[in-house]
Protein backbone atom coordinates (compact mmCIF):
# COMPACT_ATOMS: atom_id res chain seq x y z
CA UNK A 1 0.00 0.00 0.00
CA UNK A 2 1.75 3.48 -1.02
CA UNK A 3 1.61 6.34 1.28
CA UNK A 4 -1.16 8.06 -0.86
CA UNK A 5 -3.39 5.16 -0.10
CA UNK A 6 -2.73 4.73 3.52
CA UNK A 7 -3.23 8.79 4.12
CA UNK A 8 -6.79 8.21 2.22
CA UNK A 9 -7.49 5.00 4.26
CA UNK A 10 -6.63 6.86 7.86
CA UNK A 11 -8.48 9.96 6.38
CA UNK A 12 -11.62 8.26 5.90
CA UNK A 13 -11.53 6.06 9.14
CA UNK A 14 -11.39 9.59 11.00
CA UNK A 15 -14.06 10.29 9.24
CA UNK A 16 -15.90 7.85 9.97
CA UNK A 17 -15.28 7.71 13.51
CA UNK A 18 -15.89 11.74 13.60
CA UNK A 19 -19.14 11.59 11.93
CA UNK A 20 -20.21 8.68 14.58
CA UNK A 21 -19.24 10.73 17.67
CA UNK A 22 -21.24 13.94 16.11
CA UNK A 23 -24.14 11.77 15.72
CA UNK A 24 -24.00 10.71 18.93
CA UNK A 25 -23.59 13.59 20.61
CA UNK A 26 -26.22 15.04 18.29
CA UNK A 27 -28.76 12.13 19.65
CA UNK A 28 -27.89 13.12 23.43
CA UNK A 29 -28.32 16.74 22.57
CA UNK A 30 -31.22 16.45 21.28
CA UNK A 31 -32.89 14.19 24.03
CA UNK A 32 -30.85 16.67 26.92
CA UNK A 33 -32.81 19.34 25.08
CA UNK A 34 -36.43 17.37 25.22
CA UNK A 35 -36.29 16.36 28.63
CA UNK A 36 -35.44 19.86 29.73
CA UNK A 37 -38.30 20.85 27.63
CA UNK A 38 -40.13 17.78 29.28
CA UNK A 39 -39.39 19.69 32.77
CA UNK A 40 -39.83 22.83 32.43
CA UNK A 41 -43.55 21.98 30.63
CA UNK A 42 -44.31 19.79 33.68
CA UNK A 43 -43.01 22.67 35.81
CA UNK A 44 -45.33 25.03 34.43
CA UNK A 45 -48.29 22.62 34.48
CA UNK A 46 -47.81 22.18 38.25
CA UNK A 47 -47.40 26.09 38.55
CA UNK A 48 -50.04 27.26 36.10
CA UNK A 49 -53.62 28.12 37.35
CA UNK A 50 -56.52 25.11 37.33
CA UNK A 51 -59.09 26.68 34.88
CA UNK A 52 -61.81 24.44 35.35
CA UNK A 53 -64.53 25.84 37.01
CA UNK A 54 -64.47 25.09 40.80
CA UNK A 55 -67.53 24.09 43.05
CA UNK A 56 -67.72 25.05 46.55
CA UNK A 57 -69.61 22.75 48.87
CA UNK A 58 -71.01 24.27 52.72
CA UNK A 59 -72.15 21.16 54.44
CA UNK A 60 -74.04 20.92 57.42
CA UNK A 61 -72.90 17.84 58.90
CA UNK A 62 -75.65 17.45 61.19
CA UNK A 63 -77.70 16.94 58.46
CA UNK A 64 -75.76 13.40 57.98
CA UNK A 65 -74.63 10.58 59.94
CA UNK A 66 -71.95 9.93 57.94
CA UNK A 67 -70.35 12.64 55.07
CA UNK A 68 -67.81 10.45 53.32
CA UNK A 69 -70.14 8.45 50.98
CA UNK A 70 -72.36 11.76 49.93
CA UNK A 71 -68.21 13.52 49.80
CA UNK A 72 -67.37 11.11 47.63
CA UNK A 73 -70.45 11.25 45.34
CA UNK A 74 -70.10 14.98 45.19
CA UNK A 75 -66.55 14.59 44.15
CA UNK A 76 -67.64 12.09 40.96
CA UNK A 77 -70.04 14.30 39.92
CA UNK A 78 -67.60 16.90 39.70
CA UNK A 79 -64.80 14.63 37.41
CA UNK A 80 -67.07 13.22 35.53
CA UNK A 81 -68.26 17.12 34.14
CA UNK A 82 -64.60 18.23 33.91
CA UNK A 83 -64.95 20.32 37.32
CA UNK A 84 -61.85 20.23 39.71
CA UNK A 85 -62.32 18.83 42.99
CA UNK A 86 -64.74 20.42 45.43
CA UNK A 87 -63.71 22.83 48.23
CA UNK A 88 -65.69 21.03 51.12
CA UNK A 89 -66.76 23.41 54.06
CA UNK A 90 -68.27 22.18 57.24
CA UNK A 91 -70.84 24.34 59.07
CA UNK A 92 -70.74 24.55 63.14
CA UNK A 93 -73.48 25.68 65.59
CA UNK A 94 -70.74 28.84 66.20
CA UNK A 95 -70.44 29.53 62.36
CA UNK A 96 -73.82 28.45 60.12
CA UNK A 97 -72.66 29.20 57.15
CA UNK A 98 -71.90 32.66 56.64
CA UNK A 99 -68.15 32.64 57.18
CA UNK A 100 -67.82 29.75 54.82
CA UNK A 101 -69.73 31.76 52.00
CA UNK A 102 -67.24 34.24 52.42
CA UNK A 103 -64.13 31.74 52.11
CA UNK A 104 -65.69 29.84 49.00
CA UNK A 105 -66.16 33.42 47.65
CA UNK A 106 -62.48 34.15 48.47
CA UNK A 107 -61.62 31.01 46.49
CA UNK A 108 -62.58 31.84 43.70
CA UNK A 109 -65.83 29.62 43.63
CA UNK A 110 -67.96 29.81 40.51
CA UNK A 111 -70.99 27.65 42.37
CA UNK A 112 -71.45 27.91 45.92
CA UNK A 113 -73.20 24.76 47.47
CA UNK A 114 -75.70 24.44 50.35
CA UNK A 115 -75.32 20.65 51.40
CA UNK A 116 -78.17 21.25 54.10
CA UNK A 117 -82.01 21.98 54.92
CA UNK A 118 -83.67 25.79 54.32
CA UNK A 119 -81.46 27.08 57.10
CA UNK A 120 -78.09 26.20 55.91
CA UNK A 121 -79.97 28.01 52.46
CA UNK A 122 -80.57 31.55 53.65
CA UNK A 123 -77.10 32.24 55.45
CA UNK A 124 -75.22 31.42 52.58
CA UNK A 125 -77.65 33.18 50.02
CA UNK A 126 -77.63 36.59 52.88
CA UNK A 127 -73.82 36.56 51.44
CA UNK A 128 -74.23 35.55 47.71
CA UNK A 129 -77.14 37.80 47.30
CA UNK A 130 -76.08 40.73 44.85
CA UNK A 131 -72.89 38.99 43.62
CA UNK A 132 -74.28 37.36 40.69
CA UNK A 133 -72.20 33.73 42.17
CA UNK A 134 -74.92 31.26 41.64
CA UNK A 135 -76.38 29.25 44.86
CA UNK A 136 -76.59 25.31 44.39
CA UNK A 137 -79.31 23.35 46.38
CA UNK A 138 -78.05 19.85 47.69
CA UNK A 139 -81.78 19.53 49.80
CA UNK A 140 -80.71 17.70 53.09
CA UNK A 141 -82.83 19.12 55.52
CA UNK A 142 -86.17 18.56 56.71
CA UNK A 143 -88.36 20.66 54.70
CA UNK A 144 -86.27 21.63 51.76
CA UNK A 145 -88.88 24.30 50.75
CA UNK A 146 -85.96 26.41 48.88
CA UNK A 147 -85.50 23.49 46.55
CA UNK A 148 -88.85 21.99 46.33
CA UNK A 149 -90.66 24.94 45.02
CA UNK A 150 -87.65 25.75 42.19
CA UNK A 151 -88.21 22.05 41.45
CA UNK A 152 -84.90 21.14 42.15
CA UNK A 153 -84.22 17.31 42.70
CA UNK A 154 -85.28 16.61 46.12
CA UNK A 155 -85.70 13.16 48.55
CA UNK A 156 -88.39 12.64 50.64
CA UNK A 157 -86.23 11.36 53.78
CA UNK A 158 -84.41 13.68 56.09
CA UNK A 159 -80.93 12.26 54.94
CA UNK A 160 -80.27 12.41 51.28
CA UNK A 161 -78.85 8.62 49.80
CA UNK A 162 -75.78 9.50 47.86
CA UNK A 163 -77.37 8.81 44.41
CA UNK A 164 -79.64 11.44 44.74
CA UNK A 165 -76.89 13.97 46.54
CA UNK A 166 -74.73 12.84 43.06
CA UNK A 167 -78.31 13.77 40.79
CA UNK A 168 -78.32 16.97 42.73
CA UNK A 169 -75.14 17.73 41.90
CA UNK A 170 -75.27 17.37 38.36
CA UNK A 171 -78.13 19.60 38.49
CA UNK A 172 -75.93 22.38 40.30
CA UNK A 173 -72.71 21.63 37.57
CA UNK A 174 -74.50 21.67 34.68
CA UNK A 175 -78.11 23.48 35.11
CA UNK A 176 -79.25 26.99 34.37
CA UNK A 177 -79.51 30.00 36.26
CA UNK A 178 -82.26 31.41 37.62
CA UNK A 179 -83.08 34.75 39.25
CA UNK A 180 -85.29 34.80 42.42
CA UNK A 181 -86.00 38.11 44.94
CA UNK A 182 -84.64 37.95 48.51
CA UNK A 183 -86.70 38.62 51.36
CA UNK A 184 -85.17 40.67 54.59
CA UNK A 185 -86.16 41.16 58.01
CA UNK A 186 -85.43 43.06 60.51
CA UNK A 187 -86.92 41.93 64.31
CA UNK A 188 -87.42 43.88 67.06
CA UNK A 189 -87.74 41.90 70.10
CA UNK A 190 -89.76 43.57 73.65
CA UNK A 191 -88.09 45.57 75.18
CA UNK A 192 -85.49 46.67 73.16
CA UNK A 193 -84.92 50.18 71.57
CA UNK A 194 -83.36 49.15 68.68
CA UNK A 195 -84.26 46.57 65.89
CA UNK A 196 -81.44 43.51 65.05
CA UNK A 197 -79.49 43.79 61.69
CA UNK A 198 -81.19 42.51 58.98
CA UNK A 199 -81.49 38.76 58.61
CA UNK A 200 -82.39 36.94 54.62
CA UNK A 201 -85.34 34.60 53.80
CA UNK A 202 -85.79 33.18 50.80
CA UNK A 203 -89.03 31.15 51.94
CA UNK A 204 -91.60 32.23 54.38
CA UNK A 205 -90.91 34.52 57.84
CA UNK A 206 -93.70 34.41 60.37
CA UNK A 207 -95.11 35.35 63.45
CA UNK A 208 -97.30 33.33 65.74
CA UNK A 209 -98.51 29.59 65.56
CA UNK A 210 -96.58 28.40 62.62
CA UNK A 211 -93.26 29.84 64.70
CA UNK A 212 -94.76 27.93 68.02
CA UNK A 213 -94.93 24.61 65.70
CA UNK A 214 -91.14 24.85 64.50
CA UNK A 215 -90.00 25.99 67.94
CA UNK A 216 -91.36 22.95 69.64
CA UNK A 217 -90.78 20.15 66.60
CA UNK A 218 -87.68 18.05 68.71
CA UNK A 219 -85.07 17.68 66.10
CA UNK A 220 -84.80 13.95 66.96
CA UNK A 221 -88.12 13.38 66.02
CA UNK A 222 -87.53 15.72 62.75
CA UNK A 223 -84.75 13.62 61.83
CA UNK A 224 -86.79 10.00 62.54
CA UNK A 225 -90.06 11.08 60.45
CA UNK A 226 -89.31 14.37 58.52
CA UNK A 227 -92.00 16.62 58.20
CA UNK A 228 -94.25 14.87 60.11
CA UNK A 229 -92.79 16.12 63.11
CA UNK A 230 -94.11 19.46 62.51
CA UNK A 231 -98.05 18.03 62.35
CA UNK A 232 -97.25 16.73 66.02
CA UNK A 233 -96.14 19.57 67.27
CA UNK A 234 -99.21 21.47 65.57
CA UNK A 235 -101.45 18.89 67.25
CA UNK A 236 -100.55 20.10 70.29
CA UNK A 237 -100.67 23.94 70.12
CA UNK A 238 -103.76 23.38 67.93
CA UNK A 239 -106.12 25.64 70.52
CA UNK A 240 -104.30 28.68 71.27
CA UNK A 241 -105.32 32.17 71.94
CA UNK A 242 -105.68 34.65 68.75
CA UNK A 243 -103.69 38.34 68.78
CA UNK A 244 -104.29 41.23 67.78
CA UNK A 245 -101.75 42.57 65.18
CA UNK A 246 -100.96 45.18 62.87
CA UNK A 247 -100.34 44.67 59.21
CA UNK A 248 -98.84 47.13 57.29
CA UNK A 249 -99.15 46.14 53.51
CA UNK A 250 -96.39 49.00 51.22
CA UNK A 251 -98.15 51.81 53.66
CA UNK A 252 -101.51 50.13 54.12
CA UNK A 253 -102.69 49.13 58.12
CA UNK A 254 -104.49 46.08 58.08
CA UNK A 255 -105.59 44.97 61.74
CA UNK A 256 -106.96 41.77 62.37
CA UNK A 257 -106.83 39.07 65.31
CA UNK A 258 -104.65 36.16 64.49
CA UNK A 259 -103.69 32.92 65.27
CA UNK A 260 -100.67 33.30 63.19
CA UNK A 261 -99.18 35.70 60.19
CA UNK A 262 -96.86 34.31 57.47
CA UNK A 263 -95.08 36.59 54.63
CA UNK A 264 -93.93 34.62 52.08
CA UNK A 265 -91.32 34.75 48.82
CA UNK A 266 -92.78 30.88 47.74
CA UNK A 267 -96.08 29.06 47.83
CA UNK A 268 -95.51 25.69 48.72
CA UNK A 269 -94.86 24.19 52.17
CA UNK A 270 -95.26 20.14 52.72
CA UNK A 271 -96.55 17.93 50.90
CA UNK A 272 -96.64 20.06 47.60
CA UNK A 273 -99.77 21.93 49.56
CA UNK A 274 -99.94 25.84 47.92
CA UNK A 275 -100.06 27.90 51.22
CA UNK A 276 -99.82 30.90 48.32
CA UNK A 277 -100.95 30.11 45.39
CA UNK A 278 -99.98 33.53 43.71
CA UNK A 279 -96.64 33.47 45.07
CA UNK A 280 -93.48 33.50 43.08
CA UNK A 281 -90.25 33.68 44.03
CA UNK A 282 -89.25 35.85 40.76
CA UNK A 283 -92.09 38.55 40.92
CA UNK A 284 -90.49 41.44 42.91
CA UNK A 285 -93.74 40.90 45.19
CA UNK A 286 -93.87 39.08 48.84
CA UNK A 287 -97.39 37.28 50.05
CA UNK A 288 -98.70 38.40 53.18
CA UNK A 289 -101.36 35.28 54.61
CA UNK A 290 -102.85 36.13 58.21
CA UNK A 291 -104.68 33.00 59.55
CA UNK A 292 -107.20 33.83 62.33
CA UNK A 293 -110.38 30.76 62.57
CA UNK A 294 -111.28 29.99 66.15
CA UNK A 295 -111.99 26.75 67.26
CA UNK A 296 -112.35 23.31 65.24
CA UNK A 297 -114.77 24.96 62.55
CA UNK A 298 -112.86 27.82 62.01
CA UNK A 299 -109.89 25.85 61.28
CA UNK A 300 -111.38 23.41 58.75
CA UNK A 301 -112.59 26.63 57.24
CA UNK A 302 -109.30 27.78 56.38
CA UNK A 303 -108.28 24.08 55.34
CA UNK A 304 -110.65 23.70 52.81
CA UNK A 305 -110.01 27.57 51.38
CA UNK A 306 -106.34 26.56 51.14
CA UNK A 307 -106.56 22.99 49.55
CA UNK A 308 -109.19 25.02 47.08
CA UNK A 309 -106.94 27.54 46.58
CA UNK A 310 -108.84 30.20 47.86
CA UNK A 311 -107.02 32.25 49.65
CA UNK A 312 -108.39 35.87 49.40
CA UNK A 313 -110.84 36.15 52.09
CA UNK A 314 -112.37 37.64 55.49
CA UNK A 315 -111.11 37.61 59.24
CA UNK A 316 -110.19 33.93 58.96
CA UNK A 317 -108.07 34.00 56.31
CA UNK A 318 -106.49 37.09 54.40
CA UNK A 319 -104.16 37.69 52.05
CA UNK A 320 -101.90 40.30 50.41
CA UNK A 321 -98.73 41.42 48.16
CA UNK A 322 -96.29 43.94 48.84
CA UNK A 323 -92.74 45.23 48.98
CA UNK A 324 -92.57 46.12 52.01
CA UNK A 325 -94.59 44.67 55.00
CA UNK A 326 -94.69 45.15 58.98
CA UNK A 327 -95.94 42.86 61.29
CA UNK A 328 -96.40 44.28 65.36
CA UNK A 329 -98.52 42.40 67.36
CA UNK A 330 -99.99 43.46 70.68
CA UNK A 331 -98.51 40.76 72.62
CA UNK A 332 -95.00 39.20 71.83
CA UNK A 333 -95.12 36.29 69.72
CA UNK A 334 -92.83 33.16 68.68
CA UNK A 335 -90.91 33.84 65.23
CA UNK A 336 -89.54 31.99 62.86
CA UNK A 337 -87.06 32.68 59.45
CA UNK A 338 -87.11 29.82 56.54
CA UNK A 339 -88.22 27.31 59.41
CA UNK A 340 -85.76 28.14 62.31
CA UNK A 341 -87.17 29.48 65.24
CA UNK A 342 -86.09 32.86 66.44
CA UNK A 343 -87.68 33.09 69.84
CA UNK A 344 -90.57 36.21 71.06
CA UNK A 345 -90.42 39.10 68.58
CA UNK A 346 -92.57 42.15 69.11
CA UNK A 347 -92.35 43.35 65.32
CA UNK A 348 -91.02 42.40 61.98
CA UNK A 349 -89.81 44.57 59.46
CA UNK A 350 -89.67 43.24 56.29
CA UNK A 351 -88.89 44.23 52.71
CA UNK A 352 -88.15 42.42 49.17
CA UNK A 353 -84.71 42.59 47.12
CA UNK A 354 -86.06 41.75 43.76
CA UNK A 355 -84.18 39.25 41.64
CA UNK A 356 -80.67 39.72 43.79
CA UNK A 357 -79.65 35.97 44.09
CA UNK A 358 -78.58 33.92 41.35
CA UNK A 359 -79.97 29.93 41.47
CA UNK A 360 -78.69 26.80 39.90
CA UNK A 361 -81.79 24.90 38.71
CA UNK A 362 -82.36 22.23 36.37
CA UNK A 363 -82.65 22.53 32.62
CA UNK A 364 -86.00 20.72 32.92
CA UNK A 365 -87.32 22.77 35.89
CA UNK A 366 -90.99 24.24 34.75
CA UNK A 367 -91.14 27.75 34.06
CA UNK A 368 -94.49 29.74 34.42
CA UNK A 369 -96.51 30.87 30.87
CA UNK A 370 -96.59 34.16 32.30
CA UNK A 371 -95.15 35.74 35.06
CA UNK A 372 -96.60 36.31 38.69
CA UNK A 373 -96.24 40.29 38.02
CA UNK A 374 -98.29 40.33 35.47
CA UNK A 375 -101.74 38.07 37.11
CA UNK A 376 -100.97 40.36 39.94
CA UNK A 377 -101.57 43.27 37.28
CA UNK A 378 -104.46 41.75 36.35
CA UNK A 379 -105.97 40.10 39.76
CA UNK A 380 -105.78 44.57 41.08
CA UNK A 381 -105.74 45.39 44.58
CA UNK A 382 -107.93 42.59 46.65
């Protein structure tokens, strides 16, 4: 081999062996370079903000023996519809539900859920009310009233199986909003110079025997037969003394004797019975229903006008619509706000906030032909 041909042969083995080292240092560049890209993508996944929508869940745990198999429903319901996991907030007898509102609005929350009965409903709606946050109904109470009358899904028993907390759920992830008014009261209790801050309903405030019959309803009988502990309670205050009291209808005295006065933002109570048959909870209008029958006759009376729906009437039964509305009765009387007793008020101030809380409902709850404004327009001033 001649010197020319060993230079070529030594030429092209370095080469060879140059081109082999630059493609593999080309290959380990190359995956150095995706696995740093790898990194700092994971890096700014686990930095970057979650923008699925997130659900906020107040739960009143008294409401249920045990939370983890309705917690774990909610939580389904929530990856199954692309939401991120719930922010679960437990209520306590020192803090209802107001302070948690305020932390699942601090959160970020684009639903706030009320995992309890009518109570658990108004303090967390008294802080959503004029945010334009939507309020989701989880019905786990006794009554439910909120819920029933906006046709939400609902269960009969006084805890709530998970399959139906799950359906209720899916309602409050993927439903509709709806605008309803907001009723507040103010009480003034004897004795007292001043009148308390204002408290919200969304369902029915009252004074007299309907407030005696939630006052004295034991909550371990509530929780054994539901609503039915309210009827034996009402058995046994059937036979009371009426009252004299002052109802002032938007500027309007009305004075009758009463066995009991109930303003209310829905119709419904128990049962699916229409207390208020006019009543609807979008109409910018509360119902005003004063009850006064004596004795057994009296009583069945006002029975049969209610199940009939006929509600406008005389000294037994009367009924009104307003914006504003005062109750004072001569004698201090038993209260009660959405079902929870309130002890001996002297007066009640109350007025309507139309349409200020956003609702969750279903996409297949009913909606009325025509709204309550306008049969009020056309019913005039009973």
């Amino acid at each position: 081999m001649t010197t020319t041909e060993l230079i070529s042969l030594v030429v092209a083995v370095a080469a060879l062996v140059m081109s082999v080292i630059a493609t593999t240092v080309a290959v380990q560049l190359r995956r150095s370079i995706a696995e740093r890209i790898a990194q700092r993508t994971a890096a700014l996944e686990r930095t970057a903000p979650d923008r699925r929508p997130l659900a906020a869940v107040v739960v009143n745990p008294s409401k249920v023996s045990d939370t983890g198999p309705v917690r774990t429903a909610l939580e389904r319901a929530c990856r199954d519809l692309e939401w991120r996991e719930p922010l679960w907030l437990e209520t306590t007898v020192e803090e209802p539900g107001t302070s948690q509102a305020r932390r699942a609005l601090a959160a970020g929350a684009d639903v706030v859920v009320a995992f309890g009965g009518d109570g658990t409903v108004r303090r967390i709606a008294s802080v959503l009310a004029g945010t334009g946050t939507p309020l989701g109904l989880v019905p786990a109470g006794t009554g439910n009233l909120l819920a029933r009358n906006l046709d939400v899904v609902t269960s009969r028993a006084a805890e709530i199986p998970p399959d139906d907390v799950e359906a209720a759920m899916r309602v409050v992830l993927s439903g509709i909003d709806r605008r309803i008014d907001v009723g507040w009261i103010s009480v003034e209790r004897p004795g007292a110079t001043e009148p308390e801050p204002e408290e919200c309903f969304l369902v029915m405030a009252g004074m007299g025997f309907d407030a005696e019959i939630m006052a004295n309803a034991p909550e371990a009988l509530k929780a054994k037969v539901g609503p039915a502990a309210y009827f034996v309670s009402g058995l046994q205050r059937f036979n009371g003394d009426r009252v004299r009291m002052d109802i002032t209808v938007d500027g309007v005295q009305h004075r009758r004797r009463v066995r009991t006065t109930v303003v209310g933002n829905v119709g419904r109570v128990q049962g699916g019975l229409a207390l208020m048959p006019d009543a609807e909870v979008d109409d910018g209008y509360l119902d005003v229903l004063a009850i006064g029958p004596r004795g057994v006759v009296g009583w069945l009376d006002v029975a049969g006008r209610v199940i009939t729906r006929r509600t406008w009437g005389d000294q037994r039964l009367a009924h009104w619509r307003g914006q504003r509305i005062d109750l004072e009765a001569e004698q201090p009387q038993e209260a009660q706000i959405d079902g929870d007793p309130i002890g001996e008020a002297a007066a009640l101030r109350i007025r309507v906030d139309e349409e200020a809380l956003v609702v969750r409902v279903s996409h297949r709850a009913p909606r009325r032909p025509i709204s309550a404004r306008a049969r009020f327009r056309s019913l005039g001033a009973r």
